[in-house]
N, C-alpha and C. Protein backbone atom coordinates (compact mmCIF):
# COMPACT_ATOMS: atom_id res chain seq x y z
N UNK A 1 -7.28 -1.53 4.85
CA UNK A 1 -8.12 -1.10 5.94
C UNK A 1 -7.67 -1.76 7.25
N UNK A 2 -7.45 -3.13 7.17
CA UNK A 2 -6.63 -3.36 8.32
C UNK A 2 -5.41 -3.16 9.22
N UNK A 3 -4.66 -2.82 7.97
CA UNK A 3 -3.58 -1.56 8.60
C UNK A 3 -4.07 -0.54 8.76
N UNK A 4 -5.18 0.54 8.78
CA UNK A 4 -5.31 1.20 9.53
C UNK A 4 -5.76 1.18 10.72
N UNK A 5 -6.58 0.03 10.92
CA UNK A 5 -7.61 -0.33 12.55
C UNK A 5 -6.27 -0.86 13.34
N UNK A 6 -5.12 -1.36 12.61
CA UNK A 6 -3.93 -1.79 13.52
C UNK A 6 -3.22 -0.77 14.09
N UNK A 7 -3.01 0.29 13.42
CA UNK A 7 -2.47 1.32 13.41
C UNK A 7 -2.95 2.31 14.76
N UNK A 8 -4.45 2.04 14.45
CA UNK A 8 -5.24 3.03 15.00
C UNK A 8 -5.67 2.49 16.60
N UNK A 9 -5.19 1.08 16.82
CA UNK A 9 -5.38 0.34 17.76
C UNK A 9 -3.58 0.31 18.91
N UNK A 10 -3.14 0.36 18.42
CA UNK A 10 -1.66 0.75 18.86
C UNK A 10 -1.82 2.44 19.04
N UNK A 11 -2.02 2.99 18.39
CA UNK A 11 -1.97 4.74 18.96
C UNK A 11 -3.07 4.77 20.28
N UNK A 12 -4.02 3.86 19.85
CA UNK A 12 -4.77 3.94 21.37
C UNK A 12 -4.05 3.04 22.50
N UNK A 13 -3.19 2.71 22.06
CA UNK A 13 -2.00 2.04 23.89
C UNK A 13 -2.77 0.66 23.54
N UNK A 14 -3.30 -0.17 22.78
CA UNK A 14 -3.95 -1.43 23.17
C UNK A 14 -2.97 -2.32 23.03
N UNK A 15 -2.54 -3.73 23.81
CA UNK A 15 -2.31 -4.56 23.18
C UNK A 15 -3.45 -5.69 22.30
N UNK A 16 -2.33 -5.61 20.54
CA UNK A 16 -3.17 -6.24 19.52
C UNK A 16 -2.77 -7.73 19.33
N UNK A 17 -3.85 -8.21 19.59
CA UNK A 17 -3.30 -10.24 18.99
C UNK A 17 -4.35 -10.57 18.03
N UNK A 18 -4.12 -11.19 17.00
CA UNK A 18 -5.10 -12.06 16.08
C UNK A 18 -5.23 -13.47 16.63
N UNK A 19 -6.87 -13.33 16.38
CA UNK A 19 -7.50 -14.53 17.33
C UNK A 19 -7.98 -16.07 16.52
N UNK A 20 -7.75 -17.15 16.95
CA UNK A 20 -8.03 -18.09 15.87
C UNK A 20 -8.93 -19.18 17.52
N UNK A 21 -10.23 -19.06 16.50
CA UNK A 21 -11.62 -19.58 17.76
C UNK A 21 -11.76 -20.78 16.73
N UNK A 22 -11.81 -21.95 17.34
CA UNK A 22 -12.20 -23.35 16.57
C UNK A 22 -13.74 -23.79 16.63
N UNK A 23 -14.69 -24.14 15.55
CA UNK A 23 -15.58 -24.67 15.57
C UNK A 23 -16.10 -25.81 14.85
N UNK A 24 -17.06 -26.65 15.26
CA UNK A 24 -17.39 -27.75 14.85
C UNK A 24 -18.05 -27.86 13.51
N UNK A 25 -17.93 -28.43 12.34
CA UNK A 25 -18.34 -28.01 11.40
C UNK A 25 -18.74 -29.40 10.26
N UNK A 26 -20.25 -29.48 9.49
CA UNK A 26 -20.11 -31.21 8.37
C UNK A 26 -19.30 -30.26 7.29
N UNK A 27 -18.90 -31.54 6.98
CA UNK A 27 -17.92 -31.52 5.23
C UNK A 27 -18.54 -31.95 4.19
N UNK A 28 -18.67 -32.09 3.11
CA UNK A 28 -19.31 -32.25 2.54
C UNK A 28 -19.77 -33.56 2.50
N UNK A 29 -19.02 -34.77 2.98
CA UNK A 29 -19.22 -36.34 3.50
C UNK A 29 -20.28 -35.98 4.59
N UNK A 30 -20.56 -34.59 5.28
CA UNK A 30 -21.84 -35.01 6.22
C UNK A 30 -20.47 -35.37 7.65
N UNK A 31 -19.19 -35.08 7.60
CA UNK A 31 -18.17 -35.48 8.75
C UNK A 31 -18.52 -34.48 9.36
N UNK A 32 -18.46 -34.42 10.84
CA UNK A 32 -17.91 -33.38 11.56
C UNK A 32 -16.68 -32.97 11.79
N UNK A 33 -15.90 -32.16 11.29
CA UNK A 33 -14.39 -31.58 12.05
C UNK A 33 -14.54 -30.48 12.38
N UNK A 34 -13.11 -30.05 13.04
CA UNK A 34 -13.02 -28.46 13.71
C UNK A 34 -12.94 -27.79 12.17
N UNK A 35 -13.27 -26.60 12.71
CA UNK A 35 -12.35 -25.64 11.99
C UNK A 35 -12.33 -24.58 12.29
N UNK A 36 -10.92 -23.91 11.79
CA UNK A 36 -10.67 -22.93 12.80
C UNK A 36 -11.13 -21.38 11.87
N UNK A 37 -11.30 -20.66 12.85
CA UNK A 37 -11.85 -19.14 12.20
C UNK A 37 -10.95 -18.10 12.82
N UNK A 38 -10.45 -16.91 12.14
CA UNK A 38 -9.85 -15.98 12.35
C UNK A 38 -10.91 -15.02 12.98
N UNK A 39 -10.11 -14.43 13.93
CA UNK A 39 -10.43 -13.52 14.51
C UNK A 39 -9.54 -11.93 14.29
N UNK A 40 -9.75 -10.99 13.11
CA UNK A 40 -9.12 -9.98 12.88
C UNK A 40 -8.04 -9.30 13.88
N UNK A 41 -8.52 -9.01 14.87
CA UNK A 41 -8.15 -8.26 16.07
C UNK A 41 -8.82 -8.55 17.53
N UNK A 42 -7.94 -8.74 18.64
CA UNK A 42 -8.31 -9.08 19.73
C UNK A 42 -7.24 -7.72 20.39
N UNK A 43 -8.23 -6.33 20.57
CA UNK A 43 -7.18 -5.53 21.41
C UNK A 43 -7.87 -5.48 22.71
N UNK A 44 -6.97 -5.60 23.53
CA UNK A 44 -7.30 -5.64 25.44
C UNK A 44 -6.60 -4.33 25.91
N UNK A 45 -6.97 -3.57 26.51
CA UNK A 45 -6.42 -2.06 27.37
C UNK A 45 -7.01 -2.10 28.38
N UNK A 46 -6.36 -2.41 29.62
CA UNK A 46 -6.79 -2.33 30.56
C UNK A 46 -7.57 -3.02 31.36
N UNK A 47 -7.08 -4.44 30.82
CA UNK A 47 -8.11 -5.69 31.18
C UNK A 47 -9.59 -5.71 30.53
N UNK A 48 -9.58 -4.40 29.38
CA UNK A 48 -11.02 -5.05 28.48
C UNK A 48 -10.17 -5.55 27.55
N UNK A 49 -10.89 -6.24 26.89
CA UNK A 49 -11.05 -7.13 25.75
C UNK A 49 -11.85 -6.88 24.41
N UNK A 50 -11.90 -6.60 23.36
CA UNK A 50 -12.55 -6.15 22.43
C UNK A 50 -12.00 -6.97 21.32
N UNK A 51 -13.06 -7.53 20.56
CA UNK A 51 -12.94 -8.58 19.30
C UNK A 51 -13.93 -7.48 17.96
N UNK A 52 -12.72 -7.79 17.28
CA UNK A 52 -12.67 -6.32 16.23
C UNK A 52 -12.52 -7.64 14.46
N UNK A 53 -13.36 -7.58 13.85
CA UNK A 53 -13.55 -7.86 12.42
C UNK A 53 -13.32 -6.36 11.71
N UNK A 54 -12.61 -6.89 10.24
CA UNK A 54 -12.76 -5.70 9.15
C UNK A 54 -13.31 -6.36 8.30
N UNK A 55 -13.57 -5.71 7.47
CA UNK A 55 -14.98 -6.43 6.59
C UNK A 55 -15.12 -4.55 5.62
N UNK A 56 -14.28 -5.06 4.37
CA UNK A 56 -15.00 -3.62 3.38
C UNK A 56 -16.23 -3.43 3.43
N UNK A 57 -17.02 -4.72 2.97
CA UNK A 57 -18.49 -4.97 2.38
C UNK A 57 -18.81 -5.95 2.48
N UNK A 58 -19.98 -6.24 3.15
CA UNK A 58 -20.73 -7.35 3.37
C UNK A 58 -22.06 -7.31 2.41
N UNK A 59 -21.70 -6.94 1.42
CA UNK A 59 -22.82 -7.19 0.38
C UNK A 59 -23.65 -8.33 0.09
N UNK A 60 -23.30 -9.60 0.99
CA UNK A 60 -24.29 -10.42 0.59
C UNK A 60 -24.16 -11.24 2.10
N UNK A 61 -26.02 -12.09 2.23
CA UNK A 61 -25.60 -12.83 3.58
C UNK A 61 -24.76 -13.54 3.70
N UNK A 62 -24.41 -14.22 3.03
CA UNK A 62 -23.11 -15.22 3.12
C UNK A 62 -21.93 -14.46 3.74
N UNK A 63 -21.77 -13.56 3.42
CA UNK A 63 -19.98 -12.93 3.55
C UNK A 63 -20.25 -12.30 5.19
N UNK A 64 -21.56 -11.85 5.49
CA UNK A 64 -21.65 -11.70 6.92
C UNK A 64 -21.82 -12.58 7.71
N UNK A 65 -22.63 -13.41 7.51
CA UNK A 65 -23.12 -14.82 8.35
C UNK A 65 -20.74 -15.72 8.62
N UNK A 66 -20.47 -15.31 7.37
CA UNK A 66 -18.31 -15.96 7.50
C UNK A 66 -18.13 -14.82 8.65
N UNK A 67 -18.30 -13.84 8.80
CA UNK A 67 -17.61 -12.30 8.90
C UNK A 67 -17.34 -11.98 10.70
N UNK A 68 -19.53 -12.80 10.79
CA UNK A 68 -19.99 -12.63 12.34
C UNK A 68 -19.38 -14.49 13.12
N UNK A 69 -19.20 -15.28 12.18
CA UNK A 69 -19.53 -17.05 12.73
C UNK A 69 -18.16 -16.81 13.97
N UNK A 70 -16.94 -16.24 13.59
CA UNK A 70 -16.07 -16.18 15.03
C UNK A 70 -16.32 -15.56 16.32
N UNK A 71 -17.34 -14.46 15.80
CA UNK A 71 -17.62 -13.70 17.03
C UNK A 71 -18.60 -15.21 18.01
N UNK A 72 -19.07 -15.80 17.05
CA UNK A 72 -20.09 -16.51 18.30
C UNK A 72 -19.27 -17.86 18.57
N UNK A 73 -18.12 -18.02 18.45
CA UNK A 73 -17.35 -18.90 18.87
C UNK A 73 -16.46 -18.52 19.68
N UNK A 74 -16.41 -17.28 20.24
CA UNK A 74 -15.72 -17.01 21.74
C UNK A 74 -16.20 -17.63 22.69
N UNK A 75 -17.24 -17.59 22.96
CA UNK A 75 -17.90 -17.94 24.39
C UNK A 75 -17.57 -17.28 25.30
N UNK A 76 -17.31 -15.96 25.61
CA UNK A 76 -17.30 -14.08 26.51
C UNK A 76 -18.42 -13.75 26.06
N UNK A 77 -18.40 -12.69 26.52
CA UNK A 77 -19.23 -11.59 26.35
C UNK A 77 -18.78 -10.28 26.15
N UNK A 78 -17.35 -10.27 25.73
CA UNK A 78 -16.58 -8.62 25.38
C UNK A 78 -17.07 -8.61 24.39
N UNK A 79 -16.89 -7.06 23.67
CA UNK A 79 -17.85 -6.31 23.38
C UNK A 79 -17.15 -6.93 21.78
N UNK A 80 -17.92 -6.95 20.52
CA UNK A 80 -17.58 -7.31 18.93
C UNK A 80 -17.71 -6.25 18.41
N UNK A 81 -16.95 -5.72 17.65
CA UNK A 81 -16.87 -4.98 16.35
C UNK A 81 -16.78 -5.34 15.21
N UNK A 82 -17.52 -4.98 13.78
CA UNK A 82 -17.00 -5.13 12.45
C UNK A 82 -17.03 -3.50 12.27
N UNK A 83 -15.79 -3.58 11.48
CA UNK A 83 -15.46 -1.91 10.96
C UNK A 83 -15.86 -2.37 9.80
N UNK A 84 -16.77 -1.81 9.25
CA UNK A 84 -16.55 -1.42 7.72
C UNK A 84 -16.44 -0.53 6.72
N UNK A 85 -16.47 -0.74 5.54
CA UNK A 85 -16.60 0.44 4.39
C UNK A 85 -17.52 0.90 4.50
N UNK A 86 -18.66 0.11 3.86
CA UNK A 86 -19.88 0.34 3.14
C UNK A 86 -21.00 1.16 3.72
N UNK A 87 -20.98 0.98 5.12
CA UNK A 87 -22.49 1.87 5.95
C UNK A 87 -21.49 3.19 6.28
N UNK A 88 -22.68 3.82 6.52
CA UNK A 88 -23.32 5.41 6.50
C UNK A 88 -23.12 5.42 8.33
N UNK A 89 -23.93 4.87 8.94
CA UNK A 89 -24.54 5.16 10.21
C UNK A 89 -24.37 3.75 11.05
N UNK A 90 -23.66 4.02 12.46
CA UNK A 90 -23.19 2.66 13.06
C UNK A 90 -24.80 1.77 13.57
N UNK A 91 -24.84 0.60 13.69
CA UNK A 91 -25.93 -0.01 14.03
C UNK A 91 -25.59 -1.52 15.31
N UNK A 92 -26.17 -2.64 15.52
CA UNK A 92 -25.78 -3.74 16.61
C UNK A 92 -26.74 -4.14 16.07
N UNK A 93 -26.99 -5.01 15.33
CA UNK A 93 -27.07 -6.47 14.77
C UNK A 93 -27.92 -7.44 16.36
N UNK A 94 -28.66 -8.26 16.15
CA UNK A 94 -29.70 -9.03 17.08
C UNK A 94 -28.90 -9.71 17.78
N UNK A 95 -27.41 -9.98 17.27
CA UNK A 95 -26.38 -10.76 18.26
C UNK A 95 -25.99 -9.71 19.21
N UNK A 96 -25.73 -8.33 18.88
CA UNK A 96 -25.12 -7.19 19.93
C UNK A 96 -23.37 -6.81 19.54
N UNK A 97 -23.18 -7.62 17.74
CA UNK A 97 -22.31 -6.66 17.53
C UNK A 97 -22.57 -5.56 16.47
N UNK A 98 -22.03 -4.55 16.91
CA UNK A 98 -21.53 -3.59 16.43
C UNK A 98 -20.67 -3.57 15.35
N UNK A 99 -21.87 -2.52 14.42
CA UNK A 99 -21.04 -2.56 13.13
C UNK A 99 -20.87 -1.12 12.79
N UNK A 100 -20.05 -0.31 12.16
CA UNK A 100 -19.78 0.35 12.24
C UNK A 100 -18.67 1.21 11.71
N UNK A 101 -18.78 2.08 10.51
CA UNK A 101 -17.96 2.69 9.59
C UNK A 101 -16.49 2.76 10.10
N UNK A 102 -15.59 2.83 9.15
CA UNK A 102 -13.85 2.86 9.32
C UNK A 102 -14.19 4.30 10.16
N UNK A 103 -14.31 5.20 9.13
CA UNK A 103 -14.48 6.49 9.97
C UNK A 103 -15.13 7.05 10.86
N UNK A 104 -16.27 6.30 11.56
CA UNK A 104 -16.41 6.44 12.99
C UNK A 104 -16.09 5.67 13.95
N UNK A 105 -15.07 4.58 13.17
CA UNK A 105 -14.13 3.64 14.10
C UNK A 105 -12.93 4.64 14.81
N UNK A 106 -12.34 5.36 13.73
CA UNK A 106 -11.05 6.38 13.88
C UNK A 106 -11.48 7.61 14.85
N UNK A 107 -12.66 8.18 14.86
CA UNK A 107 -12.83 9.27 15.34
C UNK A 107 -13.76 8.92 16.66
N UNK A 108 -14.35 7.44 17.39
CA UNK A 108 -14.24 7.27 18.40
C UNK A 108 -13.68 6.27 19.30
N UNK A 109 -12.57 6.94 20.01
CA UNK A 109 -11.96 6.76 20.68
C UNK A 109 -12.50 5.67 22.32
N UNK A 110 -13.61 5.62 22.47
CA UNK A 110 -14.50 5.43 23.30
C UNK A 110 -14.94 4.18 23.37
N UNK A 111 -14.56 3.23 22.05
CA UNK A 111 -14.73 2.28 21.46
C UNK A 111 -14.10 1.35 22.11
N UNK A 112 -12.73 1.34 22.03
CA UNK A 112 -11.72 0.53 22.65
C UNK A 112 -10.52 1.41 24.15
């Protein structure tokens, strides 16, 4: 699936970079260190900026709470996406990203 949002992100003219956002985090000693989180896709066209997660299924809170934790370690305000499998109908989450099927990732253009 991520080769296709790459795919599908290059046919739209974007330039694509994968993003790595560092955050503060205890270890199991109760330490604080960084650590760093991937950021799927960072495509910019035109001086926007758009931070893009893939994510098949977020079937449980855990795997969303990993999925969303980079988006809130940008510190912007460009716009977040998770593409996924699993939903029917796109929705925005109480943070303001956008989640939102592979296949109404592909068929709007409007997005990025």
């Amino acid at each position: 699936m991520e080769n296709i949002i790459f795919n599908e992100l290059i046919i739209r003219e974007c330039s694509v970079d994968i993003g790595i956002v560092y955050g503060n985090e205890k270890n199991a000693n109760g330490k604080v260190t960084p650590v760093a989180r991937e950021i799927d896709f960072i495509a910019t066209s035109g001086g926007k900026k758009t931070y893009i997660q893939s994510a098949y299924a977020l079937e449980t809170e855990e795997k969303a709470v990993i999925e969303n934790k980079p988006f809130s370690l940008t510190g912007d305000s460009f716009p977040k996406i998770i593409v996924r499998h699993d939903i029917r109908k796109r929705w925005y989450d109480d943070k303001g990203i956008l989640n939102i099927s592979v296949i109404d990732f592909l068929l709007d253009d409007s997005l990025v």
